[in-house]
C-alpha atoms as a PDB file:
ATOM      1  CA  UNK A   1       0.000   0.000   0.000  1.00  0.00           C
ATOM      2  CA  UNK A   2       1.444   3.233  -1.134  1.00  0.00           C
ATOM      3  CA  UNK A   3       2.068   5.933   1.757  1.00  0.00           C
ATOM      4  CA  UNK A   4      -0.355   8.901   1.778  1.00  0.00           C
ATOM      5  CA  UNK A   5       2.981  11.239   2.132  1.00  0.00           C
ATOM      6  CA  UNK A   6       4.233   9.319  -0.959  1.00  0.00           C
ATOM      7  CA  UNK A   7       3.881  11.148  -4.320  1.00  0.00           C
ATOM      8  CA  UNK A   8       2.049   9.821  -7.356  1.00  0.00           C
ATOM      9  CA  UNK A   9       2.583  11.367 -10.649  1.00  0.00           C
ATOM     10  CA  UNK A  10       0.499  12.007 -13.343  1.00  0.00           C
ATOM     11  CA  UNK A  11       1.396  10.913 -16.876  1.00  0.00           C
ATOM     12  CA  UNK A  12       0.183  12.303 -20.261  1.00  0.00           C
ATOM     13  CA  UNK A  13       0.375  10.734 -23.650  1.00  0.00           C
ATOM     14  CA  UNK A  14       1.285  13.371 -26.254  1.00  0.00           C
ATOM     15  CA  UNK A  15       4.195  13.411 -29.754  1.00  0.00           C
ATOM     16  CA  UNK A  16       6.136  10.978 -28.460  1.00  0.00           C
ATOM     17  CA  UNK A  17       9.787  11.006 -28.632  1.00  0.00           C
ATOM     18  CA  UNK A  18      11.854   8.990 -31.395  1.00  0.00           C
ATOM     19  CA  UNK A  19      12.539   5.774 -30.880  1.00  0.00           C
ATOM     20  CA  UNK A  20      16.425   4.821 -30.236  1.00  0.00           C
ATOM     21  CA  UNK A  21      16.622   2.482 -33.599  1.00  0.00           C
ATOM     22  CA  UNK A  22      15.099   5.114 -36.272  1.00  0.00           C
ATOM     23  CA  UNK A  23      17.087   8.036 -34.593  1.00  0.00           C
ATOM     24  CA  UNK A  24      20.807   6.193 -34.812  1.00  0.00           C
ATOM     25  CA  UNK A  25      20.468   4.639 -38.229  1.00  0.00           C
ATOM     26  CA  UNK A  26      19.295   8.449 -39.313  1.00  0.00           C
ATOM     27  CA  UNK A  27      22.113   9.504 -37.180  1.00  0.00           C
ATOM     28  CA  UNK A  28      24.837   7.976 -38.621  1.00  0.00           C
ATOM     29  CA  UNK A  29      23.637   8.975 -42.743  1.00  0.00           C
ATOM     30  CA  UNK A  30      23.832  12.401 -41.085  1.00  0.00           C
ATOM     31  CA  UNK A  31      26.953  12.335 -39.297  1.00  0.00           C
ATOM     32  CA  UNK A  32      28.988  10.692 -42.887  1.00  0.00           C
ATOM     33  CA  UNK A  33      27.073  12.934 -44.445  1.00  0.00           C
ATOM     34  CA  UNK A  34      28.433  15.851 -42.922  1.00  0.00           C
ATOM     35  CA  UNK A  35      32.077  14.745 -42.704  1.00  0.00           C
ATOM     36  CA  UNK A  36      31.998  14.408 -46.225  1.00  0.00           C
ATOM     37  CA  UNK A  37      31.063  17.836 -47.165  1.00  0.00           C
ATOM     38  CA  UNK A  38      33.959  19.664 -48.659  1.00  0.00           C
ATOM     39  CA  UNK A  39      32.865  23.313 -46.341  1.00  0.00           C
ATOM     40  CA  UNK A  40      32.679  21.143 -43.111  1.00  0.00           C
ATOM     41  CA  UNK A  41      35.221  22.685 -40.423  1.00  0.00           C
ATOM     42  CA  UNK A  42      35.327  22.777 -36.741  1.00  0.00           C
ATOM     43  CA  UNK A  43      32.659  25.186 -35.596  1.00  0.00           C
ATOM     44  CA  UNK A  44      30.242  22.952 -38.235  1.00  0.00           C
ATOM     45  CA  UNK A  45      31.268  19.659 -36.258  1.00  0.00           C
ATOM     46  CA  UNK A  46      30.808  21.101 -32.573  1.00  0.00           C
ATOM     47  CA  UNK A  47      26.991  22.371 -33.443  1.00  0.00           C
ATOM     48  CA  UNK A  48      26.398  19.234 -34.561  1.00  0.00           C
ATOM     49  CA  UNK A  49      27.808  17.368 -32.071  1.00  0.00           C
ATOM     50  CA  UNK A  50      26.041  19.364 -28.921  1.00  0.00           C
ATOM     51  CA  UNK A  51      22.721  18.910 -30.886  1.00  0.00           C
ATOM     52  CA  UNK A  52      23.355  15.210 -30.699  1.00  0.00           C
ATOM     53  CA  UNK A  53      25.362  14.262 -27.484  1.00  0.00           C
ATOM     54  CA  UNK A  54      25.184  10.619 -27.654  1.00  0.00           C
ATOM     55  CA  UNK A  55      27.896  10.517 -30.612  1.00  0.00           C
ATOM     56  CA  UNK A  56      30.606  12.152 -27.797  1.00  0.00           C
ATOM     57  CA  UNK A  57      32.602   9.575 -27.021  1.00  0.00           C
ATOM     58  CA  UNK A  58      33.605   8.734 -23.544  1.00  0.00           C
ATOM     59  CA  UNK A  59      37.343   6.998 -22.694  1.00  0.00           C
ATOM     60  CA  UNK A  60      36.920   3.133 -22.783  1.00  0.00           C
ATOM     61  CA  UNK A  61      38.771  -0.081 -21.335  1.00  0.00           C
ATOM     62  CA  UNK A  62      38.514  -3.536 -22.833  1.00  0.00           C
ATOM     63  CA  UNK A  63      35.313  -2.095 -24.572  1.00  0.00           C
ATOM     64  CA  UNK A  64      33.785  -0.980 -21.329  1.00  0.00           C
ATOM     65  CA  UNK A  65      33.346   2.775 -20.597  1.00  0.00           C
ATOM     66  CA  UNK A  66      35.015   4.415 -17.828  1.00  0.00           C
ATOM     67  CA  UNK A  67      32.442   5.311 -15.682  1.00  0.00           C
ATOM     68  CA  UNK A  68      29.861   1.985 -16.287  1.00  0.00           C
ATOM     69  CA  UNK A  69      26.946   3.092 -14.064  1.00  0.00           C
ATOM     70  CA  UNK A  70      26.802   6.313 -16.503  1.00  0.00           C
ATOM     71  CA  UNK A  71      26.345   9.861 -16.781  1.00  0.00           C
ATOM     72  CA  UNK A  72      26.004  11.588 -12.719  1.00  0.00           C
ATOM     73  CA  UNK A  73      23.649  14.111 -14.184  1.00  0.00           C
ATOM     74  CA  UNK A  74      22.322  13.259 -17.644  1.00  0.00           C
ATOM     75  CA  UNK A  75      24.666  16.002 -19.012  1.00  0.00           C
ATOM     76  CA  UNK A  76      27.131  16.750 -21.517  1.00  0.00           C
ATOM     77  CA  UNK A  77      28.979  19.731 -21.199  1.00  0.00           C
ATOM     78  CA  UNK A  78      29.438  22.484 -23.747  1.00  0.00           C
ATOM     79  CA  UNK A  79      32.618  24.607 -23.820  1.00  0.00           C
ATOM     80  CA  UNK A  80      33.462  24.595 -20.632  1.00  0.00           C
ATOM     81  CA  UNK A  81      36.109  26.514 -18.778  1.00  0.00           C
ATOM     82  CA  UNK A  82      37.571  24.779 -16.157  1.00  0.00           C
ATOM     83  CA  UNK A  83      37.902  26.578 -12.587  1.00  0.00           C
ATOM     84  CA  UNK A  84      40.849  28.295 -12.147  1.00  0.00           C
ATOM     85  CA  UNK A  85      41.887  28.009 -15.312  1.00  0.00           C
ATOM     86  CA  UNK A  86      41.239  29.538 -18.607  1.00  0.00           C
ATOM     87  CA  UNK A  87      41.351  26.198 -20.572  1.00  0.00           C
ATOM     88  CA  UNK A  88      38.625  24.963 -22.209  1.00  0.00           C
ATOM     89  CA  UNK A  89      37.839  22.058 -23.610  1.00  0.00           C
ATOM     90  CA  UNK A  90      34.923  21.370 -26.192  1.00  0.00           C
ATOM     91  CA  UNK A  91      32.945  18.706 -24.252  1.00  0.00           C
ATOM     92  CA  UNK A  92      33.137  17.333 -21.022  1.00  0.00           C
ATOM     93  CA  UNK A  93      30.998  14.596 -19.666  1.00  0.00           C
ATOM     94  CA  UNK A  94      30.901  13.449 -15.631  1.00  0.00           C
ATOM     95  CA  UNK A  95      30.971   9.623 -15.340  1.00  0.00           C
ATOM     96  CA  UNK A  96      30.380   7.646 -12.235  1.00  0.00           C
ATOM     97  CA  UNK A  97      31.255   3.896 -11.045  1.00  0.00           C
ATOM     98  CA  UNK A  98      30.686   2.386  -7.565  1.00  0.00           C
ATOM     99  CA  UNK A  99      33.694   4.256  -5.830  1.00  0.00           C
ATOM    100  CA  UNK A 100      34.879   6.607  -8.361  1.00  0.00           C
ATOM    101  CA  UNK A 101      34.115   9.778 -10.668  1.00  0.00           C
ATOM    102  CA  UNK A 102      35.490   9.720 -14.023  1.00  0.00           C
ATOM    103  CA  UNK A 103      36.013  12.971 -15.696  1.00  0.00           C
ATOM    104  CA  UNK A 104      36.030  12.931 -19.795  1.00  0.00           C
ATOM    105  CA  UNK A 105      37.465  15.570 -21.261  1.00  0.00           C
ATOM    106  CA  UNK A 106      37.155  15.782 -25.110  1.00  0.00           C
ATOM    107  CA  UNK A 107      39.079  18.683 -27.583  1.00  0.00           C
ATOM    108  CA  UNK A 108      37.846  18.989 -31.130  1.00  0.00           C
ATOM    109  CA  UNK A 109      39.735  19.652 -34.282  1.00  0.00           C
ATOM    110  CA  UNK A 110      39.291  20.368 -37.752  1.00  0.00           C
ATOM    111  CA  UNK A 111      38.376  17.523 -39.470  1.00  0.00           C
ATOM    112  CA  UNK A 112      40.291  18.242 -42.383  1.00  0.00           C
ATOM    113  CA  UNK A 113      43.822  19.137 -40.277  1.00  0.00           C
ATOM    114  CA  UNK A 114      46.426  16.574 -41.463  1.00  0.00           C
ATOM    115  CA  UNK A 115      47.893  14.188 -39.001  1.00  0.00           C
ATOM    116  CA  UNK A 116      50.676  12.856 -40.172  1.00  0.00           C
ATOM    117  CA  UNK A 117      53.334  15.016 -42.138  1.00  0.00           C
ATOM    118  CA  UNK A 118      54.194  13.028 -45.795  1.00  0.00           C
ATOM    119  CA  UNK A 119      57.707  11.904 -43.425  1.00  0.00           C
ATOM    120  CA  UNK A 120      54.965  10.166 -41.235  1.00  0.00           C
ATOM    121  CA  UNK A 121      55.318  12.235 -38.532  1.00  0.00           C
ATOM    122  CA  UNK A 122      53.197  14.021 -36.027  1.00  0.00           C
ATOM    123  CA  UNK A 123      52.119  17.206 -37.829  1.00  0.00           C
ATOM    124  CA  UNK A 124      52.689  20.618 -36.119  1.00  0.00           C
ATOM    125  CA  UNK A 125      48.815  20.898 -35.401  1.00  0.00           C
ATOM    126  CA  UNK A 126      48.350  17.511 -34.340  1.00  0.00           C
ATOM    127  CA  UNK A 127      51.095  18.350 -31.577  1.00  0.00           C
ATOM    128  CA  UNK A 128      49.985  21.890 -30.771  1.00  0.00           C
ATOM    129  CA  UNK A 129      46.288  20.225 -29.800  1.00  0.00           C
ATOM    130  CA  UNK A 130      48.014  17.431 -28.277  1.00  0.00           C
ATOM    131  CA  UNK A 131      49.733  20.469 -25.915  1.00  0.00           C
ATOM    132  CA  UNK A 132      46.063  21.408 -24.851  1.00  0.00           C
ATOM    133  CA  UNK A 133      45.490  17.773 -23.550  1.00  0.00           C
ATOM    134  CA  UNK A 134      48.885  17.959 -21.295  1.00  0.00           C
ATOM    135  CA  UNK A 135      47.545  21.063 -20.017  1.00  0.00           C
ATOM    136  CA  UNK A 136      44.384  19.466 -18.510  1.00  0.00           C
ATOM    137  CA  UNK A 137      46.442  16.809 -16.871  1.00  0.00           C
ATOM    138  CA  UNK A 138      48.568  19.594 -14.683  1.00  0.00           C
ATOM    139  CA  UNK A 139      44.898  21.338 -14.193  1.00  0.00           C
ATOM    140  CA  UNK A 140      43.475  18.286 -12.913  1.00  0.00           C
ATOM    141  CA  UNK A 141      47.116  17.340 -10.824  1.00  0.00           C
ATOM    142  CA  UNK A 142      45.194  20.244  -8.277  1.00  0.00           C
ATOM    143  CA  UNK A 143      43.242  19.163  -6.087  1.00  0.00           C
ATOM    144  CA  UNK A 144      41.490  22.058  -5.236  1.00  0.00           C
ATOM    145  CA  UNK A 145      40.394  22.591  -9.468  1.00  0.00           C
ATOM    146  CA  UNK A 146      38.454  19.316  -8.864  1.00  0.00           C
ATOM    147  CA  UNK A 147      37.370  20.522  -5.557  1.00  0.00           C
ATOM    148  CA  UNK A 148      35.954  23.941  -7.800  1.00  0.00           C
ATOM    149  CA  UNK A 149      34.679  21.720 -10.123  1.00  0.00           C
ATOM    150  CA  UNK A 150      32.482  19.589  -8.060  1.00  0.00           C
ATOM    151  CA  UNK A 151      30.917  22.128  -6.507  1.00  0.00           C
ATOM    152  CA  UNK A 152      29.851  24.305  -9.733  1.00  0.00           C
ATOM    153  CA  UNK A 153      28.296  20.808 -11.419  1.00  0.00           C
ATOM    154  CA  UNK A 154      26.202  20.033  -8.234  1.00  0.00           C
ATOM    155  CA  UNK A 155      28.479  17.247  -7.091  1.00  0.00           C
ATOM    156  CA  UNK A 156      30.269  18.045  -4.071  1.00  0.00           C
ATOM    157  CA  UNK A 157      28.214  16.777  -1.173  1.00  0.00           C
ATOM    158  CA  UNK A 158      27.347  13.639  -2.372  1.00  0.00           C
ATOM    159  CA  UNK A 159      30.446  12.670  -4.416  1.00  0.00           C
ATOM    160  CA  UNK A 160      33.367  14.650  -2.613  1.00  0.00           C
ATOM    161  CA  UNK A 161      34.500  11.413  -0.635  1.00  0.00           C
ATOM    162  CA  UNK A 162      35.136   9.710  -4.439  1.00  0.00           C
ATOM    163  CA  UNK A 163      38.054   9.103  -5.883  1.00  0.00           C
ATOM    164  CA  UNK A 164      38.546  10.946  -9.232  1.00  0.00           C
ATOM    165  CA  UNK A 165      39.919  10.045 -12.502  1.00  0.00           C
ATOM    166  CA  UNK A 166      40.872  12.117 -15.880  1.00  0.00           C
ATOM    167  CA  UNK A 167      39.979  10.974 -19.320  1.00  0.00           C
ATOM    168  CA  UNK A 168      41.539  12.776 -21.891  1.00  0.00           C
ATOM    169  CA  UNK A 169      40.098  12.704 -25.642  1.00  0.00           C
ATOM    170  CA  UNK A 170      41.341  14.585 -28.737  1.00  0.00           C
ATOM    171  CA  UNK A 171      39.160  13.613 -31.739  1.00  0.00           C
ATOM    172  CA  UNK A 172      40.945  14.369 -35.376  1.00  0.00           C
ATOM    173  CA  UNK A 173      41.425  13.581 -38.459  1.00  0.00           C
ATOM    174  CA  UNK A 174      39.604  11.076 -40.754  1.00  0.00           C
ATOM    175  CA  UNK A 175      40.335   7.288 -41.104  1.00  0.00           C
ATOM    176  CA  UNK A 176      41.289   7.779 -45.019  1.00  0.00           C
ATOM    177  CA  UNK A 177      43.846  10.286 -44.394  1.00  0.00           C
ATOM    178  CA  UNK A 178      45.222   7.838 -41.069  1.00  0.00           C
ATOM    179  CA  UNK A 179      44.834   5.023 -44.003  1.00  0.00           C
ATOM    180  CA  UNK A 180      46.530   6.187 -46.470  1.00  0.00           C
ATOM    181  CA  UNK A 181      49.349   7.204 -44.190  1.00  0.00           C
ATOM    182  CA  UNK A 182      52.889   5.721 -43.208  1.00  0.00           C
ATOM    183  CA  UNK A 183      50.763   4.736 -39.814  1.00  0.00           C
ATOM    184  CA  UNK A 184      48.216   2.396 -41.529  1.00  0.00           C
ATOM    185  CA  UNK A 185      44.886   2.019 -40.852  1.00  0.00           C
ATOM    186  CA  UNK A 186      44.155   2.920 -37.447  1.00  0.00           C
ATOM    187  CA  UNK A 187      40.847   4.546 -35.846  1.00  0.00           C
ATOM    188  CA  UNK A 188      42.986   5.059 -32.356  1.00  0.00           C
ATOM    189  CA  UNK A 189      45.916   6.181 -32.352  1.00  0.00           C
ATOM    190  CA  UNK A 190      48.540   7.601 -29.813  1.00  0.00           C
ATOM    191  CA  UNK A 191      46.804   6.431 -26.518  1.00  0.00           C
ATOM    192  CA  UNK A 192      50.231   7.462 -24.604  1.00  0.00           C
ATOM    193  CA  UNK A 193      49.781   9.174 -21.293  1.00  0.00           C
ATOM    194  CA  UNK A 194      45.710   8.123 -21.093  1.00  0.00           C
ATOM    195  CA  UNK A 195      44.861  10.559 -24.247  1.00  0.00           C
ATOM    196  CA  UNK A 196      43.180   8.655 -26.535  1.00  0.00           C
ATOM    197  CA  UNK A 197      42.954   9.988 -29.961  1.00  0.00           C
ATOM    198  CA  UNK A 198      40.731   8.878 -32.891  1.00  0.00           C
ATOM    199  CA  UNK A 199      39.196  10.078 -35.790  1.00  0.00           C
ATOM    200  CA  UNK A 200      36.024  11.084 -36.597  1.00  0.00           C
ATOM    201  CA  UNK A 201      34.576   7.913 -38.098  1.00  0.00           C
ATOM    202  CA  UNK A 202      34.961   5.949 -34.623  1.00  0.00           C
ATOM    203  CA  UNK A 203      32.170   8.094 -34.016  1.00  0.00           C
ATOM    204  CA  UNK A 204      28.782   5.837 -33.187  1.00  0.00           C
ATOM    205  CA  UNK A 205      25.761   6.874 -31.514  1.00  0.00           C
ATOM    206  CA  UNK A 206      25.571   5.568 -27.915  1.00  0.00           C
ATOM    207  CA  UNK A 207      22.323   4.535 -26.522  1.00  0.00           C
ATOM    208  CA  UNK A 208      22.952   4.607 -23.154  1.00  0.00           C
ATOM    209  CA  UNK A 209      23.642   8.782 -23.795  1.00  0.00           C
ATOM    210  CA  UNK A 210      20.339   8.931 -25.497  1.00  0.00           C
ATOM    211  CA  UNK A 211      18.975  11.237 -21.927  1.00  0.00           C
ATOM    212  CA  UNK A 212      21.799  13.372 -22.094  1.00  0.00           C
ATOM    213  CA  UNK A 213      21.109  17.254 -22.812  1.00  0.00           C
ATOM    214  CA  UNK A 214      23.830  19.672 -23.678  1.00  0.00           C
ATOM    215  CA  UNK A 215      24.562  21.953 -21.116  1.00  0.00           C
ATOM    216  CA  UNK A 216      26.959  24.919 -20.929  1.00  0.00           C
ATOM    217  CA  UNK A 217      28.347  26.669 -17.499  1.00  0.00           C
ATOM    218  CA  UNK A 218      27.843  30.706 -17.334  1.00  0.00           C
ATOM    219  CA  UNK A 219      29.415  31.982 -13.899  1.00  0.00           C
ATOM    220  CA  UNK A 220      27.969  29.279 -11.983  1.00  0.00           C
ATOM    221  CA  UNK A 221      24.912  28.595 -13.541  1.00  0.00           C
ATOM    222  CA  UNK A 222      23.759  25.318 -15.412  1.00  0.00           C
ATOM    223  CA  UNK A 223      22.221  26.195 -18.915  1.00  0.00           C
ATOM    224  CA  UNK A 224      20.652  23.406 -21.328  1.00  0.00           C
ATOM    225  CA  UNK A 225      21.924  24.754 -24.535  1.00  0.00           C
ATOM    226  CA  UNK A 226      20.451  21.914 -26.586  1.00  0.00           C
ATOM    227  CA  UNK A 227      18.151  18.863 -26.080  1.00  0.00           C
ATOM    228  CA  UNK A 228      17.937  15.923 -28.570  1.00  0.00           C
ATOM    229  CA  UNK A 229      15.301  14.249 -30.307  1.00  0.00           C
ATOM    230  CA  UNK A 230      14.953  11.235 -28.091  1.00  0.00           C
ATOM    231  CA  UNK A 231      14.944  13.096 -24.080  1.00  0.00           C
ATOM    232  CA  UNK A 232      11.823  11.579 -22.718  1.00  0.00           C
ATOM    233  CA  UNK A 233       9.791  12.947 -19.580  1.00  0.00           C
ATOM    234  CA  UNK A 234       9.161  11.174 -15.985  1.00  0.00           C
ATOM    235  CA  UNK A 235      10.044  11.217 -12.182  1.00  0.00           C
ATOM    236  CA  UNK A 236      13.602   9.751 -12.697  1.00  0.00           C
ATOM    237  CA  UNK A 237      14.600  13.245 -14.651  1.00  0.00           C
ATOM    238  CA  UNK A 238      12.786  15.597 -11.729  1.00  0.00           C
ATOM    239  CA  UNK A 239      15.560  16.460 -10.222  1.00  0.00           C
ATOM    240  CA  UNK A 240      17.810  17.524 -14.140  1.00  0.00           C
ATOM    241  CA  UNK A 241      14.423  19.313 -14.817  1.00  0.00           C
ATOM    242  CA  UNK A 242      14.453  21.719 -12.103  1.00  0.00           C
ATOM    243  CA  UNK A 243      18.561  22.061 -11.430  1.00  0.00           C
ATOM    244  CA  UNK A 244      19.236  23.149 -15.064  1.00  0.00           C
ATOM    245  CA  UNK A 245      17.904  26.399 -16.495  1.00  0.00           C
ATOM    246  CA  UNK A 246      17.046  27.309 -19.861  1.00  0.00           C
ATOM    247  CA  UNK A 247      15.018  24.704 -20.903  1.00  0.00           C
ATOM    248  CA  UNK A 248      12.424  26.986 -22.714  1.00  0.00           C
ATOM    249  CA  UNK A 249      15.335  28.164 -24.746  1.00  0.00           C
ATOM    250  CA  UNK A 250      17.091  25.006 -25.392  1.00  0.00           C
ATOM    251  CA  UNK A 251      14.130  23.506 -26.735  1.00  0.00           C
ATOM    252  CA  UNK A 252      13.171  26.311 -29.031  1.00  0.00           C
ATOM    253  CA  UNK A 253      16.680  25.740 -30.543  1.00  0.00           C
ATOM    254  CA  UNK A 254      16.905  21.828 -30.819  1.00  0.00           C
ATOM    255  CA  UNK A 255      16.398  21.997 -34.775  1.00  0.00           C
ATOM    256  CA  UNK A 256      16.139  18.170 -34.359  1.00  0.00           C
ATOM    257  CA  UNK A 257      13.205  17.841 -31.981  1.00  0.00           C
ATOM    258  CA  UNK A 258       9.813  18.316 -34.311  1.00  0.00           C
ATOM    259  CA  UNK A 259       7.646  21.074 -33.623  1.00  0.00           C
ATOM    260  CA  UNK A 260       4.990  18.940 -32.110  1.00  0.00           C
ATOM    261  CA  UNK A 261       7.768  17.383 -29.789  1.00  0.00           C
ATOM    262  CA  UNK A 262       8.226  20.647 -28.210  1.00  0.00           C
ATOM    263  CA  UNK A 263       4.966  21.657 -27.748  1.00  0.00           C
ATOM    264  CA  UNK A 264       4.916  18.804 -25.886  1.00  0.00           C
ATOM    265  CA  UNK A 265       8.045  19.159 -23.817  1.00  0.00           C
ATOM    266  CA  UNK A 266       7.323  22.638 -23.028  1.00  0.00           C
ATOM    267  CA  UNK A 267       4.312  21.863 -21.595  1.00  0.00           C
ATOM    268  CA  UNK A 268       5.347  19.185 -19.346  1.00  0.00           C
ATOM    269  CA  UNK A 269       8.727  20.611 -18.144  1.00  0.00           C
ATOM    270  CA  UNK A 270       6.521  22.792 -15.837  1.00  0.00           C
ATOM    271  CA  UNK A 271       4.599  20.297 -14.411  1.00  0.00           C
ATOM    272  CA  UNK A 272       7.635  17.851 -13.186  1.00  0.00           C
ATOM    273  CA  UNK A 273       9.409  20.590 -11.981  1.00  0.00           C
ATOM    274  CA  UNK A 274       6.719  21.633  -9.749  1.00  0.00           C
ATOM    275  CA  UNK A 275       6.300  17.860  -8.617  1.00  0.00           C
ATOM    276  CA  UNK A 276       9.889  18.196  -7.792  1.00  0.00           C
ATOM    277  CA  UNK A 277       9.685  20.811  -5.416  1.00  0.00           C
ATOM    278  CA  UNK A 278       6.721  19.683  -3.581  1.00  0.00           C
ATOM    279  CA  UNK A 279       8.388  16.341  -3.167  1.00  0.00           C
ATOM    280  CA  UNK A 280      11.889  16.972  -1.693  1.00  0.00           C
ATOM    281  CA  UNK A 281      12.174  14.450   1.024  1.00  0.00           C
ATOM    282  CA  UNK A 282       9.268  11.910   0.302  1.00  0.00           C
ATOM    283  CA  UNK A 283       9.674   8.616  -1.142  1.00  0.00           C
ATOM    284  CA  UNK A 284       8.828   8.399  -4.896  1.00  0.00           C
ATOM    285  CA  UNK A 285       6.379   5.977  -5.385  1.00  0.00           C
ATOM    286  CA  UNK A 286       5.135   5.290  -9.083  1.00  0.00           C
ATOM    287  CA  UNK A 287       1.407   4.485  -9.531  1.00  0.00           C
ATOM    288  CA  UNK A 288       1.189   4.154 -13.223  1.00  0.00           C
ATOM    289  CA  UNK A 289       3.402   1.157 -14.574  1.00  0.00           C
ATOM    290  CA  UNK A 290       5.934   0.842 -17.389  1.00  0.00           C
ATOM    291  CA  UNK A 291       9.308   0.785 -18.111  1.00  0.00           C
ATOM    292  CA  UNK A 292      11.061   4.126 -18.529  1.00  0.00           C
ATOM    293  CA  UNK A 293       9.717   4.520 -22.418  1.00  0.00           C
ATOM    294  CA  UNK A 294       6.444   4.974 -20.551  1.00  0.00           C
ATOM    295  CA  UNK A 295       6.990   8.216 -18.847  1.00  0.00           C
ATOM    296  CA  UNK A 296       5.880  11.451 -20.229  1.00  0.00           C
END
């Protein structure tokens, strides 16, 4: 018997979100088709990517990500400068396991940058992004930057006891050019020091990102910048709903959500986040059954 103090929620059918299946395979014609334009550059690749977050790779071991129970807060991070610092990295995602917090950081480069000189050598801009990636690892050497991290992303009381790793990703290049180089072909290449770097076409949609909204930090604050096409609605995402801001805007902007969709979305947003704050401290019970897919 459910508690009277125990919430119930109310659920509403309305557009329903894309299923995981028809949004990868639609995905991945988009994603080759972009990196085969001859005007794609950096700035092209990182709106892309932030609309669709589940193609950011995380650092992996023995095909296993670092960080298995998954995202902390369903969030990728957009741009983010890192406190006390003014480096920046392009994404950054916030992994946890049992005992530990895995931090991925990921830098971006032109697609079209060479990688290898015709010696088959390291180019000069290969190295000089390679430099960024060293620079992250003396940041992150401080204890007190992942003390000032913590605390801006949410984490600090409930995580502060974890130990804390770095993952360090530099995506570049294109597996023809790595190909048809003195290297071979190789997709990951120079994993020295825990960087990993591969090129573009490792890139595969992930399911288990499919929540994840893009978010970007502005002097403290949490701002969804972009949500995609298959974020779905229910008690488990309360708590995301109502400790980001800007979801109105982020919304409006998601070119890959239909229009229905965010009628929908907008809509409901309100209604969780009010459950959310008249529910602090109760025990969440669900009256309405289903599996996650359900909620809306």
């Amino acid at each position: 018997m459910s508690s009277p103090l125990a919430p119930t929620f109310q659920f509403e059918e309305g557009e329903p979100r894309i299923g995981w299946d028809a949004y990868s395979m639609a995905l991945r014609k988009q994603w080759k088709n972009l990196l085969q334009r001859q005007d794609v550059h950096e700035p092209q690749v990182q709106s892309f990517l932030e609309m669709h977050p589940c193609l950011v790779p995380v650092a992996r071991e023995r095909g296993q990500k670092m960080g298995h129970h998954g995202s902390v807060h369903e969030v990728m991070y957009s741009t983010t400068v890192l406190p006390g610092s003014n480096l920046r990295p392009d994404f950054m995602r916030i992994l946890k396991d049992s005992s530990c917090i895995h931090l991925h950081l990921v830098e971006i480069e032109d697609p079209k940058k060479p990688l290898f000189t015709k010696a088959g050598e390291m180019s000069a801009s290969y190295k000089q992004a390679r430099k960024q990636l060293t620079d992250w690892q003396r940041w992150f050497a401080d204890t007190s930057n992942r003390a000032k991290l913590l605390r801006i992303v949410g984490l600090d009381a409930d995580y502060n006891h974890f130990d804390m790793r770095l993952h360090r990703i530099l995506l570049y290049g294109r597996r023809d050019a790595i190909a048809n180089s003195p290297r071979g072909n190789e997709s990951r290449i120079d994993e020295a020091d825990g960087v990993v770097t591969m090129s573009y076409d490792h890139l595969s949609p992930k399911e288990d990102a499919r929540q994840d909204v893009t978010v970007e930090l502005r002097d403290g604050r949490q701002i969804v910048k972009y949500v995609p096409p298959t974020f779905g609605l229910g008690p488990q995402m309360m708590d995301l709903l109502d400790r980001l801001e800007g979801w109105d805007g982020a919304i409006a902007d998601s070119d890959a959500v239909s229009d229905a969709r965010k009628r929908f979305l907008l809509r409901r947003i309100p209604y969780w986040r009010e459950v959310e704050r008249t529910t602090t401290g109760t025990a969440p019970i669900v009256e309405v059954g289903g599996d996650d897919d359900d909620y809306e």
